[in-house]
PDB file of N, CA and C in Angstrom:
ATOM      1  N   UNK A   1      -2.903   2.579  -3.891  1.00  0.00           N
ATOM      2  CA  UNK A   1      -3.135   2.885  -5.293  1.00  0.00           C
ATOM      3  C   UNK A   1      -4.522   2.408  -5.716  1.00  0.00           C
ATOM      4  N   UNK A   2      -4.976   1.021  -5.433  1.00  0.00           N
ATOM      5  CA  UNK A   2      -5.943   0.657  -5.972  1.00  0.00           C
ATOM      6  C   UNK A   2      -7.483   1.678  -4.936  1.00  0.00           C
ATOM      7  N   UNK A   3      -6.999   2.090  -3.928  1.00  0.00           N
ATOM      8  CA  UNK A   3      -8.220   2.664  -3.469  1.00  0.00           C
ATOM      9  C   UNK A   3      -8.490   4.112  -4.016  1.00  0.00           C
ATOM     10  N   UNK A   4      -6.946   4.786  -3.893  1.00  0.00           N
ATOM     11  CA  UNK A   4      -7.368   5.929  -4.547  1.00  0.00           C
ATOM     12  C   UNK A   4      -8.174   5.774  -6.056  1.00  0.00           C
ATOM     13  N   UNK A   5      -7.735   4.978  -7.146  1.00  0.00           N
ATOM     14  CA  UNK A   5      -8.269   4.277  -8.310  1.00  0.00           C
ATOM     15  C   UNK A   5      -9.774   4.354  -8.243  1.00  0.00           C
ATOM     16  N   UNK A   6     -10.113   3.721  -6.558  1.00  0.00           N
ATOM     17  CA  UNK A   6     -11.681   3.433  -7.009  1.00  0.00           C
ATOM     18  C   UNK A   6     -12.043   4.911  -6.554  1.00  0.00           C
ATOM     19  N   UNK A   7     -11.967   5.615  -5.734  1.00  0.00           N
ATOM     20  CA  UNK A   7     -12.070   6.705  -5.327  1.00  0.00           C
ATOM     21  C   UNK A   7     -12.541   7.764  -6.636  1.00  0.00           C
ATOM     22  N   UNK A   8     -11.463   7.847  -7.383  1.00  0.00           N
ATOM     23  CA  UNK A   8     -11.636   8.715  -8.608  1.00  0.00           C
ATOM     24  C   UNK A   8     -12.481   8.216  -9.501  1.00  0.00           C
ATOM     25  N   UNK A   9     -12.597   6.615  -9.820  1.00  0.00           N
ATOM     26  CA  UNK A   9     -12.940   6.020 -10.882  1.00  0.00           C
ATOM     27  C   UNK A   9     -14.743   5.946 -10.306  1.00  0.00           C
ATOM     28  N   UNK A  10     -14.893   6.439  -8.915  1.00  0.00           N
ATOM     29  CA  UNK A  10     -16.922   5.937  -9.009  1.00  0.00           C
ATOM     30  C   UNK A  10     -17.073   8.004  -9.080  1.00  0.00           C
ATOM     31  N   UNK A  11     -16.061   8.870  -8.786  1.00  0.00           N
ATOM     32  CA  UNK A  11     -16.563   9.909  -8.926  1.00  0.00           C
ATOM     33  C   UNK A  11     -16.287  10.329 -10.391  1.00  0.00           C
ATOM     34  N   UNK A  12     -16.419   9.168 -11.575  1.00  0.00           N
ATOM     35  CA  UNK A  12     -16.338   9.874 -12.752  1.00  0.00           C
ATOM     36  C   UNK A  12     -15.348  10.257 -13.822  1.00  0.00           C
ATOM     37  N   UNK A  13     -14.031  10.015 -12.760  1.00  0.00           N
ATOM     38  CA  UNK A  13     -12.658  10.824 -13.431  1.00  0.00           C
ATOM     39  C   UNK A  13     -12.046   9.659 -14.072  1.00  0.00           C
ATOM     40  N   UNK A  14     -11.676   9.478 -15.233  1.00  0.00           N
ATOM     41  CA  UNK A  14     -10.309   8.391 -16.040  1.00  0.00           C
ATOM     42  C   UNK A  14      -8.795   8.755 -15.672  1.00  0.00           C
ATOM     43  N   UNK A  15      -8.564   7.311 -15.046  1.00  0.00           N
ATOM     44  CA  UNK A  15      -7.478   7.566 -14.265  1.00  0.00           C
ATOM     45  C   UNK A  15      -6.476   6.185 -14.971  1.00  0.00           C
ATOM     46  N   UNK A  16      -4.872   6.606 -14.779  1.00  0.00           N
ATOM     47  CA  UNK A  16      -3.983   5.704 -15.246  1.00  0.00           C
ATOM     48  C   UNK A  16      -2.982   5.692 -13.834  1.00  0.00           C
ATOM     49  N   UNK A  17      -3.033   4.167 -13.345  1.00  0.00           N
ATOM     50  CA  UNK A  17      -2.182   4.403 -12.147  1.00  0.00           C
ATOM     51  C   UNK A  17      -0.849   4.310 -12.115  1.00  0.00           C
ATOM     52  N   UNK A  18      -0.154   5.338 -11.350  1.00  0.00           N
ATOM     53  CA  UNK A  18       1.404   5.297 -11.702  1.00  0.00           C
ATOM     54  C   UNK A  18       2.122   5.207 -10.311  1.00  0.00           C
ATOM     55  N   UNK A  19       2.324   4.458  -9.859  1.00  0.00           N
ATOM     56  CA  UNK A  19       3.162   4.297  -8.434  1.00  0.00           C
ATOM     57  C   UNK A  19       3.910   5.313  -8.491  1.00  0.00           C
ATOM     58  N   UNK A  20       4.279   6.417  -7.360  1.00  0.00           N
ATOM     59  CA  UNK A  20       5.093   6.863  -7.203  1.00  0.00           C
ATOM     60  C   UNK A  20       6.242   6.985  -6.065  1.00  0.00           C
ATOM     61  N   UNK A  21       5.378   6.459  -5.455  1.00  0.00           N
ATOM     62  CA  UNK A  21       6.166   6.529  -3.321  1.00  0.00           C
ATOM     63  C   UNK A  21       5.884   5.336  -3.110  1.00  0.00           C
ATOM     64  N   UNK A  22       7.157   4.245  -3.413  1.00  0.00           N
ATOM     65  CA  UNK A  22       6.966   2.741  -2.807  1.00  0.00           C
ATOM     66  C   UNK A  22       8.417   2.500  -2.070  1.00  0.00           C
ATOM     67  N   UNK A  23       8.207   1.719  -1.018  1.00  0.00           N
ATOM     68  CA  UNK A  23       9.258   1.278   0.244  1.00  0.00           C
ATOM     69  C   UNK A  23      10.499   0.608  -1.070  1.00  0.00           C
ATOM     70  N   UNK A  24      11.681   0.871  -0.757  1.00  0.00           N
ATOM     71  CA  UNK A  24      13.194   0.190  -1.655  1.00  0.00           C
ATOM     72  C   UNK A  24      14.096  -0.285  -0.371  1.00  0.00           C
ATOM     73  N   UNK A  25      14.463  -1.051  -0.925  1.00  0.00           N
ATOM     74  CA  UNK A  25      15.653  -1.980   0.227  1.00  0.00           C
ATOM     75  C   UNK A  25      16.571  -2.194  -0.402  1.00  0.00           C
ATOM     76  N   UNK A  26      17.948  -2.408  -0.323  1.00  0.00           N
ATOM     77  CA  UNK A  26      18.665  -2.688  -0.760  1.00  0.00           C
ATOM     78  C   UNK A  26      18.843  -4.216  -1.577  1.00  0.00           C
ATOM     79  N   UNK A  27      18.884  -4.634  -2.106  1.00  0.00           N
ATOM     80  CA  UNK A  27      18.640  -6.077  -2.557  1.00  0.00           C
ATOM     81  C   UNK A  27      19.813  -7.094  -2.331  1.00  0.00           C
ATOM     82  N   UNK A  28      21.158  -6.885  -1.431  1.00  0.00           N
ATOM     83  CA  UNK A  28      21.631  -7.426  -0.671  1.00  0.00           C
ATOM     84  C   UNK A  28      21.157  -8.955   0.154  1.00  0.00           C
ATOM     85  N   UNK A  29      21.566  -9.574   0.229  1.00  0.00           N
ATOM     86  CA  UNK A  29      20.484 -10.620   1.001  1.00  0.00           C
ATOM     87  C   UNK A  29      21.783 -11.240   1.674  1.00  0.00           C
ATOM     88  N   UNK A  30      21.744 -11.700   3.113  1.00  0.00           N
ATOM     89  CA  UNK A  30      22.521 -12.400   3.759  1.00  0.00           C
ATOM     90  C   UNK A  30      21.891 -13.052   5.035  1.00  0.00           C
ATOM     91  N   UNK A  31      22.354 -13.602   5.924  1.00  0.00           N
ATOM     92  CA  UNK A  31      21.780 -14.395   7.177  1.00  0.00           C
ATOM     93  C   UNK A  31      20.546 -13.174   8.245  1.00  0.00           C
ATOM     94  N   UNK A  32      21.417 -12.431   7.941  1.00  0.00           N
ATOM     95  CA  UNK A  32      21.050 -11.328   9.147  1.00  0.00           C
ATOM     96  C   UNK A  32      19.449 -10.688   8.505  1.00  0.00           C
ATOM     97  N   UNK A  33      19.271 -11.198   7.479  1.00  0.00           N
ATOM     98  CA  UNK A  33      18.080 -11.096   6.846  1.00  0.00           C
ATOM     99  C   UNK A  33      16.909 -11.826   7.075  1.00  0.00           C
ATOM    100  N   UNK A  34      16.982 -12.894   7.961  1.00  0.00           N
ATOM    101  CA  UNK A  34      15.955 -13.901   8.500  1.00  0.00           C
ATOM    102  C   UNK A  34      15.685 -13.491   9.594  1.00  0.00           C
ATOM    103  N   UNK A  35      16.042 -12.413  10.534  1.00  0.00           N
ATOM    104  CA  UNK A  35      15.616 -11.987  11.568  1.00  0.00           C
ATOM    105  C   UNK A  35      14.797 -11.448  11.602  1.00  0.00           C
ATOM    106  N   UNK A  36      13.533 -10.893  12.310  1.00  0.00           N
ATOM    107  CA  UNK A  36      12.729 -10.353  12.070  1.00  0.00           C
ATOM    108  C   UNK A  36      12.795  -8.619  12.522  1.00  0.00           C
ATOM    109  N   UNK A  37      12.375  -7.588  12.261  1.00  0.00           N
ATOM    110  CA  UNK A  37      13.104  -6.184  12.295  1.00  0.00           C
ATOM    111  C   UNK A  37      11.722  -5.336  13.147  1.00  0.00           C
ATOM    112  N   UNK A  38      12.096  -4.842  13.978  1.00  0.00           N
ATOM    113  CA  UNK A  38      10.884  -3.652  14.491  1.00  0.00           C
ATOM    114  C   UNK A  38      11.320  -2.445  13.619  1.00  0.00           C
ATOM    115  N   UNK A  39      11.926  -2.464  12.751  1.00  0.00           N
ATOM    116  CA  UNK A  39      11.436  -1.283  11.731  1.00  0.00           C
ATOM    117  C   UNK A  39       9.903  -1.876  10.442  1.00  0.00           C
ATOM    118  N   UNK A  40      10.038  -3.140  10.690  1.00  0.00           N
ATOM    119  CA  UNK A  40       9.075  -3.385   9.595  1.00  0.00           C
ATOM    120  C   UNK A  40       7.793  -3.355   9.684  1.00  0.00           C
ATOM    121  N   UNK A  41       7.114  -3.407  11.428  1.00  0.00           N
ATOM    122  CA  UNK A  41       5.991  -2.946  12.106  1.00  0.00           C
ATOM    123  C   UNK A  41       5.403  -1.516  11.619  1.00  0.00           C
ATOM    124  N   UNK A  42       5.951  -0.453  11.229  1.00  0.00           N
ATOM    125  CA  UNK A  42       5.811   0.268  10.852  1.00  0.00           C
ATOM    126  C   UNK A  42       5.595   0.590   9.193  1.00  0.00           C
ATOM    127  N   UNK A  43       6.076  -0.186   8.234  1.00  0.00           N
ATOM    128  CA  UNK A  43       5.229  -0.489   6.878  1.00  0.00           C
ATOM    129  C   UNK A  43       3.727  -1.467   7.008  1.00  0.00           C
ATOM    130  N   UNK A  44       3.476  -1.915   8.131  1.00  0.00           N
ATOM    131  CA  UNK A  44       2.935  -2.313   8.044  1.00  0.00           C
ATOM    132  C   UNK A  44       1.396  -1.635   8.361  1.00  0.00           C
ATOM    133  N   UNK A  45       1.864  -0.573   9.344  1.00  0.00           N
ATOM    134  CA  UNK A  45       0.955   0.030   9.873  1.00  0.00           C
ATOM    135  C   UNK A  45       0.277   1.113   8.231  1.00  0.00           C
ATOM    136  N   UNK A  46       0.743   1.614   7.572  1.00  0.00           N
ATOM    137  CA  UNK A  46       0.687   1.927   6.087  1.00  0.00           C
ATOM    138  C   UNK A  46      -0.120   1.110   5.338  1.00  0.00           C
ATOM    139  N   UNK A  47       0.068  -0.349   5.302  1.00  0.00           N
ATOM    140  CA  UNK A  47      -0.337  -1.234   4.491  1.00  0.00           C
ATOM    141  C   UNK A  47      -1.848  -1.236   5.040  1.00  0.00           C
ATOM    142  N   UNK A  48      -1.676  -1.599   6.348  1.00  0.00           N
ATOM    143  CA  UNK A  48      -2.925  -1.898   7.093  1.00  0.00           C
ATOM    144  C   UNK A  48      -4.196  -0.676   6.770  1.00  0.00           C
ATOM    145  N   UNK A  49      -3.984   0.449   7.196  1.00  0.00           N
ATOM    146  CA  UNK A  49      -4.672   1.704   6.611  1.00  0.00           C
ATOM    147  C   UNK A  49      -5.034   1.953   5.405  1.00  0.00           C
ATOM    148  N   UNK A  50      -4.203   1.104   4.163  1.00  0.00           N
ATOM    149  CA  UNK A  50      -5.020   1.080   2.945  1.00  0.00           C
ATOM    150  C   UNK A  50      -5.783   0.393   2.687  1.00  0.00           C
ATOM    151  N   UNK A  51      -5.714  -1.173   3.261  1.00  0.00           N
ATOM    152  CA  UNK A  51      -6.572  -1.795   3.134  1.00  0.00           C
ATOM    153  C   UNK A  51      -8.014  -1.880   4.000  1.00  0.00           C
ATOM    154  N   UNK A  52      -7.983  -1.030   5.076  1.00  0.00           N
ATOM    155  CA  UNK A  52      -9.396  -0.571   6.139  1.00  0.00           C
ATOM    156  C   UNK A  52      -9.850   0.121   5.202  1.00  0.00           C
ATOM    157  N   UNK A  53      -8.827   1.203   4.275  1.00  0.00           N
ATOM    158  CA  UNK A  53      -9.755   2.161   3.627  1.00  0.00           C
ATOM    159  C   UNK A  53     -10.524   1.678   2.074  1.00  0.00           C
ATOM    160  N   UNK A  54      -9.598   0.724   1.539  1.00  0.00           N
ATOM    161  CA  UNK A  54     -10.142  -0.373   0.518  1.00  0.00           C
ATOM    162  C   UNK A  54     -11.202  -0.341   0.842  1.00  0.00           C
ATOM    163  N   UNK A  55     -11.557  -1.557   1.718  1.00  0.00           N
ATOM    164  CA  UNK A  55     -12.960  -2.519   2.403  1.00  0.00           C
ATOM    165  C   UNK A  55     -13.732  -1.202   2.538  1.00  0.00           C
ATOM    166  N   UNK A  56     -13.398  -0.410   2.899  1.00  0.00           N
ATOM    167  CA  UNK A  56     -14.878   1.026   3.299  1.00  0.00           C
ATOM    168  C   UNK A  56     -15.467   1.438   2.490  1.00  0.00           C
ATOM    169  N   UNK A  57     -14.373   1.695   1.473  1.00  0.00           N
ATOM    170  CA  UNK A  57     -14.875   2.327   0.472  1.00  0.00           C
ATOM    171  C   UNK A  57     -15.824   1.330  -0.603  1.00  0.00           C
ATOM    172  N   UNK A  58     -15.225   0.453  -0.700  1.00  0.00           N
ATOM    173  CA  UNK A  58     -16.164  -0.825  -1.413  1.00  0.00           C
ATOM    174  C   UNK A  58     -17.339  -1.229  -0.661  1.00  0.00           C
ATOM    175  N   UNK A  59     -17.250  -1.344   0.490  1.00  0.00           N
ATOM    176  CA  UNK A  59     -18.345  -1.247   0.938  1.00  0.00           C
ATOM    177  C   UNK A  59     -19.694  -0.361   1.095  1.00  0.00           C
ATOM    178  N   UNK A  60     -19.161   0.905   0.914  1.00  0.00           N
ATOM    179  CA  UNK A  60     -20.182   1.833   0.587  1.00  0.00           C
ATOM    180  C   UNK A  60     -20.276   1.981  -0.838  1.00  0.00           C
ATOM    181  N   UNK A  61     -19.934   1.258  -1.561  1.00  0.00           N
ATOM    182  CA  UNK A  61     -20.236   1.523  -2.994  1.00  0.00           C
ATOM    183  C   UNK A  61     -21.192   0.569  -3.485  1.00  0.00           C
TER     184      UNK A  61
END
């Protein structure tokens, strides 16, 4: 969100950010919850790619 933000916001455009596509879990919580999950390697790989594209883009600005 915040990169697309700067994205629009140095080419000029007024923008209001509205999350629309964010990860939900059930909010359940029990033992089996301290384990660590190879499904979660994969949000991460997401996370990671916004923030390479953050730093780039700020950097060329």
């Amino acid at each position: 969100m915040r990169r697309a933000q700067m994205i629009f916001e140095k080419a000029g455009v007024k923008v209001v950010p509205y999350a629309c596509n964010y990860f939900y879990d059930d909010l359940k919580v029990d033992l089996t919850d301290l384990w660590p999950e190879v499904g979660t390697l994969s949000t991460w790989q997401s996370y990671t790619k916004e923030v390479v594209g953050y730093a780039v883009n700020y950097i060329k600005s």
